[in-house]
PDB file of N, CA and C in Angstrom:
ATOM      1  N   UNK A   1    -117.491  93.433 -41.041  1.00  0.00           N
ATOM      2  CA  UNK A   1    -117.463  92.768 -39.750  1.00  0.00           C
ATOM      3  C   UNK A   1    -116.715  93.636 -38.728  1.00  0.00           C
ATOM      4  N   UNK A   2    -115.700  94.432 -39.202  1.00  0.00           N
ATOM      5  CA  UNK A   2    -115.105  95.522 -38.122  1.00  0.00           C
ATOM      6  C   UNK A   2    -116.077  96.687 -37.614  1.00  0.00           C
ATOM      7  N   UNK A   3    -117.044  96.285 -38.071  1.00  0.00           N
ATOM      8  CA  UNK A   3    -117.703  97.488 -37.803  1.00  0.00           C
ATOM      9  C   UNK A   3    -118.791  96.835 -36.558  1.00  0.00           C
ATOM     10  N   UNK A   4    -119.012  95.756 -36.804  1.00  0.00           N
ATOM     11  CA  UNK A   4    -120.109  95.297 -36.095  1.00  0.00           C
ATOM     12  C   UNK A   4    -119.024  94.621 -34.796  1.00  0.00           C
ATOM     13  N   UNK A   5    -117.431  94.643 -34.452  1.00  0.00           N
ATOM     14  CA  UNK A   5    -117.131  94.508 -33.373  1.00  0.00           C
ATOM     15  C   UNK A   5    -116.402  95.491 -32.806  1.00  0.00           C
ATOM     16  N   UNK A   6    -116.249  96.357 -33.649  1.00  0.00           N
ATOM     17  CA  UNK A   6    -116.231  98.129 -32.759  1.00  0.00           C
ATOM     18  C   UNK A   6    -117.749  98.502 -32.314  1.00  0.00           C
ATOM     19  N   UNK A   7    -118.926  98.576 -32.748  1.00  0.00           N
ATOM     20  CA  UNK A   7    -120.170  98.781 -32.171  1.00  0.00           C
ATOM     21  C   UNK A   7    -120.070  97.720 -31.336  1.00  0.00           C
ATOM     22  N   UNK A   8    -119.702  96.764 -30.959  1.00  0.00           N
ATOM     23  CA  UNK A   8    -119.740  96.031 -29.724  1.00  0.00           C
ATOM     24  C   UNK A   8    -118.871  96.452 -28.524  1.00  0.00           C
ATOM     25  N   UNK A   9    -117.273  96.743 -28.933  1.00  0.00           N
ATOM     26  CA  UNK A   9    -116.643  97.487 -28.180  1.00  0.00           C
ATOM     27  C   UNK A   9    -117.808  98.763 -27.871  1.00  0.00           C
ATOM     28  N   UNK A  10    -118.129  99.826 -27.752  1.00  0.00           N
ATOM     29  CA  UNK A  10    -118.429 100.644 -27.583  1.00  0.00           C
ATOM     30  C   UNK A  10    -119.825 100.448 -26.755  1.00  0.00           C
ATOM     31  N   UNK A  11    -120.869  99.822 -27.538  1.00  0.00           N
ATOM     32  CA  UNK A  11    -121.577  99.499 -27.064  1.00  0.00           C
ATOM     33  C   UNK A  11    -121.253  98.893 -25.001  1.00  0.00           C
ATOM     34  N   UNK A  12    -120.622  97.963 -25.115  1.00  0.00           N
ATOM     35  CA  UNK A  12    -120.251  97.279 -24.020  1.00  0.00           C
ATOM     36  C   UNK A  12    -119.014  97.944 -23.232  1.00  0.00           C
ATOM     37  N   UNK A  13    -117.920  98.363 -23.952  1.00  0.00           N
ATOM     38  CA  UNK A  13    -117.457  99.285 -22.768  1.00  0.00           C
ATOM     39  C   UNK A  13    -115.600  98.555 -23.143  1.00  0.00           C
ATOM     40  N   UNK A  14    -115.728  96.939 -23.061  1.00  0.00           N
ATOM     41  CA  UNK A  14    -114.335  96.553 -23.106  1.00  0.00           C
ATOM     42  C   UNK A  14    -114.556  95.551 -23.972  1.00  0.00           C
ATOM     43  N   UNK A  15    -113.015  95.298 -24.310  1.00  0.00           N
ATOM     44  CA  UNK A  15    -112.778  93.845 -25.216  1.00  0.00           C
ATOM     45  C   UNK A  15    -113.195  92.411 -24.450  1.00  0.00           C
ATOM     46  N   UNK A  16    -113.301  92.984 -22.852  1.00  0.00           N
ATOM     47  CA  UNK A  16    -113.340  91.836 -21.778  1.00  0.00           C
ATOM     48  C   UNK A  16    -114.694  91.446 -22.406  1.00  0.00           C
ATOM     49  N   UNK A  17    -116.192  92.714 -22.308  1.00  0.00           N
ATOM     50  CA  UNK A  17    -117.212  92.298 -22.529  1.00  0.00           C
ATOM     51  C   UNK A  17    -117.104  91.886 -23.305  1.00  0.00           C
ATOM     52  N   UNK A  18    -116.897  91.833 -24.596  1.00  0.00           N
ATOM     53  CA  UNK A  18    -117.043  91.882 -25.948  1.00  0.00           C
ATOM     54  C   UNK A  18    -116.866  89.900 -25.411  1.00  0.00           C
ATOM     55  N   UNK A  19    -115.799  89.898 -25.458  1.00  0.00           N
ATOM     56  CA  UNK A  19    -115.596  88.310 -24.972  1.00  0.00           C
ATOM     57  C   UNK A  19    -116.761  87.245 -24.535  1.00  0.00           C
ATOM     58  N   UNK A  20    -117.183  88.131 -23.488  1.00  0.00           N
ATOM     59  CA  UNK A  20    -117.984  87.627 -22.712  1.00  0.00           C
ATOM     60  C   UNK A  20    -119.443  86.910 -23.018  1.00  0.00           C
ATOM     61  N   UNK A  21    -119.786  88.268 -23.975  1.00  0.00           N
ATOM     62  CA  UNK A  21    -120.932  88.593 -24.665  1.00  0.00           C
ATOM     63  C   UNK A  21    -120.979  87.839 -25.561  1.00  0.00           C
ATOM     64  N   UNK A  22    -120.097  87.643 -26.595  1.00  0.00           N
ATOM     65  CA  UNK A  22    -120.153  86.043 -27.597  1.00  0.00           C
ATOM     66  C   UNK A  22    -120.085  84.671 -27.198  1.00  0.00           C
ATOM     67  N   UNK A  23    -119.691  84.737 -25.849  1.00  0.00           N
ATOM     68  CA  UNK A  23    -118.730  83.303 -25.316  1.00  0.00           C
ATOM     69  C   UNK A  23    -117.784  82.496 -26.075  1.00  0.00           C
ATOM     70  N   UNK A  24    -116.975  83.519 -26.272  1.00  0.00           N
ATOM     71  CA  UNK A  24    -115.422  82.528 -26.498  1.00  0.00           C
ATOM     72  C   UNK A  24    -114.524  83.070 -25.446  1.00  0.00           C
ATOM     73  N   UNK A  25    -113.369  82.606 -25.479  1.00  0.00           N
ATOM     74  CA  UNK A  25    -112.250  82.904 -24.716  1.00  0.00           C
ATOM     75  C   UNK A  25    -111.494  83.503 -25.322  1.00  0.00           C
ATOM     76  N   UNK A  26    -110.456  84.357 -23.990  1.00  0.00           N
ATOM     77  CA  UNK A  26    -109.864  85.623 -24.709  1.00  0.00           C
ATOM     78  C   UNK A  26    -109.081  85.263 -25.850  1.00  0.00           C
ATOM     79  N   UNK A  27    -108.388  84.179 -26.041  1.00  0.00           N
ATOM     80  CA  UNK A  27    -107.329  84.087 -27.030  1.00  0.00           C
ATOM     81  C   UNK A  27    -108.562  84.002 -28.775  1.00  0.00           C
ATOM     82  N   UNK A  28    -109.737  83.421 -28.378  1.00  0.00           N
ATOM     83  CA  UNK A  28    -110.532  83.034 -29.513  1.00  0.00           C
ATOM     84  C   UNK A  28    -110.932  84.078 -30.249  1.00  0.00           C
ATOM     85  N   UNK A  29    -111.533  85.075 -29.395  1.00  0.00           N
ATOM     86  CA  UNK A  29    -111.593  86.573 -29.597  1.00  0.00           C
ATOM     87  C   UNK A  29    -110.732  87.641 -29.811  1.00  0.00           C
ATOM     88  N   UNK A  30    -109.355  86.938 -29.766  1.00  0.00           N
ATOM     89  CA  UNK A  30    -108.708  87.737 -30.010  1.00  0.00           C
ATOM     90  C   UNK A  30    -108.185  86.904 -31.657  1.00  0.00           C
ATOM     91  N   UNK A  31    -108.459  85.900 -31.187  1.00  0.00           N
ATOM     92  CA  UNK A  31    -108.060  85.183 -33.204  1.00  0.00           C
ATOM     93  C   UNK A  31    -108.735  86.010 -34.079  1.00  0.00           C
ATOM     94  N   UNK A  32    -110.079  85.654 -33.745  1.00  0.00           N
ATOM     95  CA  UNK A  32    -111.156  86.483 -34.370  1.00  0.00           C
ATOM     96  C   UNK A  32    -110.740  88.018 -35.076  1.00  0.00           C
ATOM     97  N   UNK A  33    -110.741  88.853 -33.925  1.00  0.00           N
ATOM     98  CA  UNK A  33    -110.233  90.432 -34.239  1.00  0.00           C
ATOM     99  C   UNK A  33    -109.033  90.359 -35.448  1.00  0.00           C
ATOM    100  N   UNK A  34    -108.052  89.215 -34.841  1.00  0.00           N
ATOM    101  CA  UNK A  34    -106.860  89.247 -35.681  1.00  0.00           C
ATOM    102  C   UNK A  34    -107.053  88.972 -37.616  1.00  0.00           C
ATOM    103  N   UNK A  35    -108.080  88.039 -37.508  1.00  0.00           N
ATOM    104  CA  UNK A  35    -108.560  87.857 -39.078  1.00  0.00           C
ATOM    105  C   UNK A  35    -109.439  88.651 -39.735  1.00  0.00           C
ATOM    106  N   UNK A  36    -109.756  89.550 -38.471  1.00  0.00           N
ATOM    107  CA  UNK A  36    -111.032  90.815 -39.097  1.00  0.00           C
ATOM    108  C   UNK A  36    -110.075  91.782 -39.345  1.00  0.00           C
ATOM    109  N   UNK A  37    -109.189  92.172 -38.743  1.00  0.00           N
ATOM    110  CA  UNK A  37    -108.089  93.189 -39.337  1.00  0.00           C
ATOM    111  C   UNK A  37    -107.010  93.083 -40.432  1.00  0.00           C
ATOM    112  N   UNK A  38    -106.807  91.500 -40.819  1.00  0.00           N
ATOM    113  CA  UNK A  38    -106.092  91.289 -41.837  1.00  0.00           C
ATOM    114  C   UNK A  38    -107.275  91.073 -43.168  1.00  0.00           C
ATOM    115  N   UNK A  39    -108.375  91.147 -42.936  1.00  0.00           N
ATOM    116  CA  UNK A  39    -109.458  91.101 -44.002  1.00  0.00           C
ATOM    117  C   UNK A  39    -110.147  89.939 -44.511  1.00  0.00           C
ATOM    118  N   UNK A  40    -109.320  88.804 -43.775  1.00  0.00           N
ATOM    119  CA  UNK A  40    -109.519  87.248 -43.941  1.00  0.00           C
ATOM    120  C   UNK A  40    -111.436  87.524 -43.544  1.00  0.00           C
ATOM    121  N   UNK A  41    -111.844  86.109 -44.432  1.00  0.00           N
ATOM    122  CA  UNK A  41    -112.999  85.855 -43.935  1.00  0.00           C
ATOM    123  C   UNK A  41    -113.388  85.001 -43.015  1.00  0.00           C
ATOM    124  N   UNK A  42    -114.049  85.077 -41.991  1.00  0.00           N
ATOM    125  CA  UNK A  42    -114.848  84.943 -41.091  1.00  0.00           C
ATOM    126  C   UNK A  42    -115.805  83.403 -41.504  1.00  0.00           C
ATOM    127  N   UNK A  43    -115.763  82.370 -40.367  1.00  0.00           N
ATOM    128  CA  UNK A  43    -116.836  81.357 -41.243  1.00  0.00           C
ATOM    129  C   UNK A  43    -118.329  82.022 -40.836  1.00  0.00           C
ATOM    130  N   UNK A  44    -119.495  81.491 -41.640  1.00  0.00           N
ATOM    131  CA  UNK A  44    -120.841  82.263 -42.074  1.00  0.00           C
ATOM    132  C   UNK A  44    -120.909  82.059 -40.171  1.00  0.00           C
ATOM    133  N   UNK A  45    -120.875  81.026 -39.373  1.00  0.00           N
ATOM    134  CA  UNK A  45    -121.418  80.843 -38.373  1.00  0.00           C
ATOM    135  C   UNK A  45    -121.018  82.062 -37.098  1.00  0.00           C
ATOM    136  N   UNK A  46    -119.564  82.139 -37.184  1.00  0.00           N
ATOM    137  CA  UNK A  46    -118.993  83.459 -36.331  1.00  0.00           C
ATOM    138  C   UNK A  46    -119.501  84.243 -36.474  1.00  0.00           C
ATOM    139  N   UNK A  47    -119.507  85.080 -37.851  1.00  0.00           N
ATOM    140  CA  UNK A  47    -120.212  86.219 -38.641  1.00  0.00           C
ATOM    141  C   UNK A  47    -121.615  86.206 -38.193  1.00  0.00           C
ATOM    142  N   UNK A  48    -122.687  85.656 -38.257  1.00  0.00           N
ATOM    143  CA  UNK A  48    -124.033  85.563 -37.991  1.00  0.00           C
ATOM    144  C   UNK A  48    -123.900  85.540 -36.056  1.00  0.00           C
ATOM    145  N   UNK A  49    -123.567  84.798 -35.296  1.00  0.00           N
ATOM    146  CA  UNK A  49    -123.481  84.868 -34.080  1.00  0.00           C
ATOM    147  C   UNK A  49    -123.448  86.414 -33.966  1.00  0.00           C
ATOM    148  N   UNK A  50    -121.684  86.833 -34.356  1.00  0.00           N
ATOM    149  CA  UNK A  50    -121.685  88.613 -34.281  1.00  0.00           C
ATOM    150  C   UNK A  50    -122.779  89.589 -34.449  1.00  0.00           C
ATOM    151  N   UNK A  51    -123.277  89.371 -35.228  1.00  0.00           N
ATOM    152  CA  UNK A  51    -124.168  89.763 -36.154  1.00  0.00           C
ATOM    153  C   UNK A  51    -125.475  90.077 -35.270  1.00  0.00           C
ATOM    154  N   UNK A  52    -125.902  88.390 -34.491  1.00  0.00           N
ATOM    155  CA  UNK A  52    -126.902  88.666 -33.823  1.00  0.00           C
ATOM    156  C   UNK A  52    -126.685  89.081 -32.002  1.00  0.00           C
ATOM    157  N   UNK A  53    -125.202  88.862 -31.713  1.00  0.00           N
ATOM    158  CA  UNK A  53    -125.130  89.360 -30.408  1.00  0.00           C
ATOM    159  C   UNK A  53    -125.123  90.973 -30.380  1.00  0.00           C
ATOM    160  N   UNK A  54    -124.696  91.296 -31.418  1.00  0.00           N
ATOM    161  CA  UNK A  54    -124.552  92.990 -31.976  1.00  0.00           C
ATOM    162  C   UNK A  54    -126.011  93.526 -31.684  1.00  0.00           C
ATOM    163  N   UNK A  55    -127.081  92.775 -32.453  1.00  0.00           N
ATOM    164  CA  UNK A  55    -128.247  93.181 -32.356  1.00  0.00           C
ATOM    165  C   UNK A  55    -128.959  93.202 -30.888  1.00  0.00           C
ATOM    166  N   UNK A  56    -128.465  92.198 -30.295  1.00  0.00           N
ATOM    167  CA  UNK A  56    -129.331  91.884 -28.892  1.00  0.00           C
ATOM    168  C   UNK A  56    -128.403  93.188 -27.989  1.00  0.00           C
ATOM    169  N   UNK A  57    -127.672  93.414 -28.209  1.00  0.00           N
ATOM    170  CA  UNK A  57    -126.723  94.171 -26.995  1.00  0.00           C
ATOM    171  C   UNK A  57    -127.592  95.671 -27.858  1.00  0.00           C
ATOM    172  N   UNK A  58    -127.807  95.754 -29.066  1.00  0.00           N
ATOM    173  CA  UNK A  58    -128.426  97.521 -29.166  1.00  0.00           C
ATOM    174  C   UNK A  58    -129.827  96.854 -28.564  1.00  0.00           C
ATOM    175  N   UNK A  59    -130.533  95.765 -28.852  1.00  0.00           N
ATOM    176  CA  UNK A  59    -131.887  96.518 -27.989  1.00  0.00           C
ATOM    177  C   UNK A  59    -131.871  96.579 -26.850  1.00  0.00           C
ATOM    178  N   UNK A  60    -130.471  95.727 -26.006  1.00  0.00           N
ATOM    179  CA  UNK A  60    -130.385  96.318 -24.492  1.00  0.00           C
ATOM    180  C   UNK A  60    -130.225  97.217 -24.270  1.00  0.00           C
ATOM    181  N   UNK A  61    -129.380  98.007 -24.930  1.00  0.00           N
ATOM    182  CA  UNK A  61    -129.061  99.470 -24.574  1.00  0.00           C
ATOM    183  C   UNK A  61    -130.245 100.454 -24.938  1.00  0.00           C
ATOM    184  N   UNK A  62    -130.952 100.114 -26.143  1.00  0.00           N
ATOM    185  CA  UNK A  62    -132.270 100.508 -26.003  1.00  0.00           C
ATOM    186  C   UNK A  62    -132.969 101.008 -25.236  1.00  0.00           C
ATOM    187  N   UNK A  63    -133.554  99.713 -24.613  1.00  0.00           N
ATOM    188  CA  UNK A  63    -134.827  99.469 -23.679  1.00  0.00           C
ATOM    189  C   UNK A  63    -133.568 100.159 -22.142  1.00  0.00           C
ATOM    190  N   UNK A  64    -132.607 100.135 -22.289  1.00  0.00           N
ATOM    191  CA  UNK A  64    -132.286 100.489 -20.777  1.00  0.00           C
ATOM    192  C   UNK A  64    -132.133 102.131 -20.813  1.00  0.00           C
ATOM    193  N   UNK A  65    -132.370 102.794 -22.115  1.00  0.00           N
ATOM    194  CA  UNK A  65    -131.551 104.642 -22.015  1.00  0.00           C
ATOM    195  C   UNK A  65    -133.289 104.917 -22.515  1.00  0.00           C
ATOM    196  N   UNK A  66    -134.220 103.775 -23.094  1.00  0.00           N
ATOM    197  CA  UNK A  66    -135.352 104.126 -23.460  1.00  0.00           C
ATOM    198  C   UNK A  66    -135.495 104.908 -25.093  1.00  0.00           C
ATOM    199  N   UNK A  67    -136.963 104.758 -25.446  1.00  0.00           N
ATOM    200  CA  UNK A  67    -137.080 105.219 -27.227  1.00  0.00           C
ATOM    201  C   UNK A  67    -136.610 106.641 -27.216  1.00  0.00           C
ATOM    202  N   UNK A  68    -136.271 106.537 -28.565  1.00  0.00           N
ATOM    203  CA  UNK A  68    -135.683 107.923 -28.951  1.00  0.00           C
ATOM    204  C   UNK A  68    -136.398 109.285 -28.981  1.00  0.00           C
TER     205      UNK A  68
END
């Protein structure tokens, strides 16, 4: 899961987006990060949201820099 909210950092630019982009609030997102770095698990529903906002933000960046 750290991996799929550093490719979001990066992808998007800040922790602000990153926020934004899931819709929680900063403190929620920052709970979040806090249990992804201590290794705790994640419930299936957070995880899958991540999972699929991760995906929608690469085919934006996709379709906006165009196919490889």
């Amino acid at each position: 899961m750290w991996e799929a909210i550093n490719s979001l950092f990066c992808l998007l630019g800040s922790h602000g987006e990153v926020t934004e982009k899931l819709g929680y609030t900063d403190r929620q997102y920052r709970n979040i990060r806090r249990k992804i770095e201590r290794g705790e698990e994640l419930p299936p529903r957070i995880s899958k949201l991540i999972d699929a906002k991760l995906q929608e933000a690469q085919l934006e960046a996709e379709a906006s820099y165009g196919p490889k």
